[in-house]
Protein backbone atom coordinates (compact mmCIF):
# COMPACT_ATOMS: atom_id res chain seq x y z
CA UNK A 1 142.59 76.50 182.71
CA UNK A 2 145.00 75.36 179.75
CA UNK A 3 145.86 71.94 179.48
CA UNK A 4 148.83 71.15 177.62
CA UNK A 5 147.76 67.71 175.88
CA UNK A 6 150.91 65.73 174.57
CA UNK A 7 148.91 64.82 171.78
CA UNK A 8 147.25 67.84 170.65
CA UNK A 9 149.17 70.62 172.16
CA UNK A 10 147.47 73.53 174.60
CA UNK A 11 143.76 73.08 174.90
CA UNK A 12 141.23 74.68 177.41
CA UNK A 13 140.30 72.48 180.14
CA UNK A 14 136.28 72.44 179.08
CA UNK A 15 137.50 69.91 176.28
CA UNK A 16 138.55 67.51 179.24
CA UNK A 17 136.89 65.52 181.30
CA UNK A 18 138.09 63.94 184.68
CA UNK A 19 137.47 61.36 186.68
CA UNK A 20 139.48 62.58 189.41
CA UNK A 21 141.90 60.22 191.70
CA UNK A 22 141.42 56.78 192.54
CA UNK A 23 138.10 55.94 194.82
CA UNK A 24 138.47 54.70 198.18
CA UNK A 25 137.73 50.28 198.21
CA UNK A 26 133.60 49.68 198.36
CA UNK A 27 132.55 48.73 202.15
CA UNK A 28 131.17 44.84 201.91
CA UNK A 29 126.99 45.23 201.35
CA UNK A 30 126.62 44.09 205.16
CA UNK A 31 129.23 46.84 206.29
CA UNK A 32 127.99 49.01 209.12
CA UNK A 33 126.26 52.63 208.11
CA UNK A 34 129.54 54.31 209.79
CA UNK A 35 131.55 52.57 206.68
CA UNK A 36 128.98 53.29 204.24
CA UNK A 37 128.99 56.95 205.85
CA UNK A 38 132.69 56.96 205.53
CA UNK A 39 132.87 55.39 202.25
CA UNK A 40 129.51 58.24 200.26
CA UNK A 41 131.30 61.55 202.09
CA UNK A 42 135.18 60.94 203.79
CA UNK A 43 137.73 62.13 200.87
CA UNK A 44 140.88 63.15 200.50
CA UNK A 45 141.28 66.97 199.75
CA UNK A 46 145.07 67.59 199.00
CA UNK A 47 146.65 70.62 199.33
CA UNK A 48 149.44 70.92 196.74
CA UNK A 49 150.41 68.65 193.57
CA UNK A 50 148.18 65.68 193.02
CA UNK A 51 147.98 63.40 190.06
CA UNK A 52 144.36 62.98 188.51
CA UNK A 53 143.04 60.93 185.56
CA UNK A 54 141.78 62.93 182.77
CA UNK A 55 140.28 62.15 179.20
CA UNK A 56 140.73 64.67 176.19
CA UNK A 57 136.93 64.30 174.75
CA UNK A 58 136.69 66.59 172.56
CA UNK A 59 140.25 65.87 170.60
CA UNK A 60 142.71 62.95 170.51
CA UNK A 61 140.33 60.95 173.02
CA UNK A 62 143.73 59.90 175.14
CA UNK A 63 143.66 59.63 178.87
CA UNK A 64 145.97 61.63 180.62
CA UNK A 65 147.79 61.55 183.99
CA UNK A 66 147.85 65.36 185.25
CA UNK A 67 149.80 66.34 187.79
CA UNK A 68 147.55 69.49 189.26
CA UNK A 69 148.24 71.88 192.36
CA UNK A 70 144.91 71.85 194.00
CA UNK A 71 145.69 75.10 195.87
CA UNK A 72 146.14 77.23 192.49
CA UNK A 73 144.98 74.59 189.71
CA UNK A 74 148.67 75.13 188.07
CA UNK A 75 149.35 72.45 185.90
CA UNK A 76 152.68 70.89 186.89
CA UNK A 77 152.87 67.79 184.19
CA UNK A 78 150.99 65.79 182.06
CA UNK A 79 151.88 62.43 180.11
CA UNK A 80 150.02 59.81 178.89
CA UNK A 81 148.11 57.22 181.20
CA UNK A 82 149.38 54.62 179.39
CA UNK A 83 153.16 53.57 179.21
């Protein structure tokens, strides 16, 4: 998969890494097991375009916002995380 990095141009995705979307909010310590059951294994899996937070490690070191279509891994955008 080709990212196109605004920084650097069109790299290959193994000089990325991500940290994927935003995690769910930590149960409290005393939650019950069905939170903390919840919490370790419940995610999201979107079909379609979803944004993810990437960092280009192995060049310009920039975090990036990708926009990615799970379905096909098509890249629809990518800009800068910050603004």
């Amino acid at each position: 998969m080709m990212i196109p990095c605004p920084f650097c141009g069109a790299r290959g995705s193994a000089e990325f890494a991500t940290v994927g979307s935003k995690p769910p909010p930590r149960p409290a310590p005393d939650a019950p097991p069905e939170a903390w059951h919840d919490y370790v294994n419940l995610r999201d899996n979107p079909a379609g375009l979803h944004d993810e937070l990437w960092q280009h490690v192995h060049g310009c070191r920039q975090w990036l916002v990708v926009t990615r279509d799970t379905r096909n891994h098509a890249i629809a955008a990518v800009k800068a995380a910050r603004a």
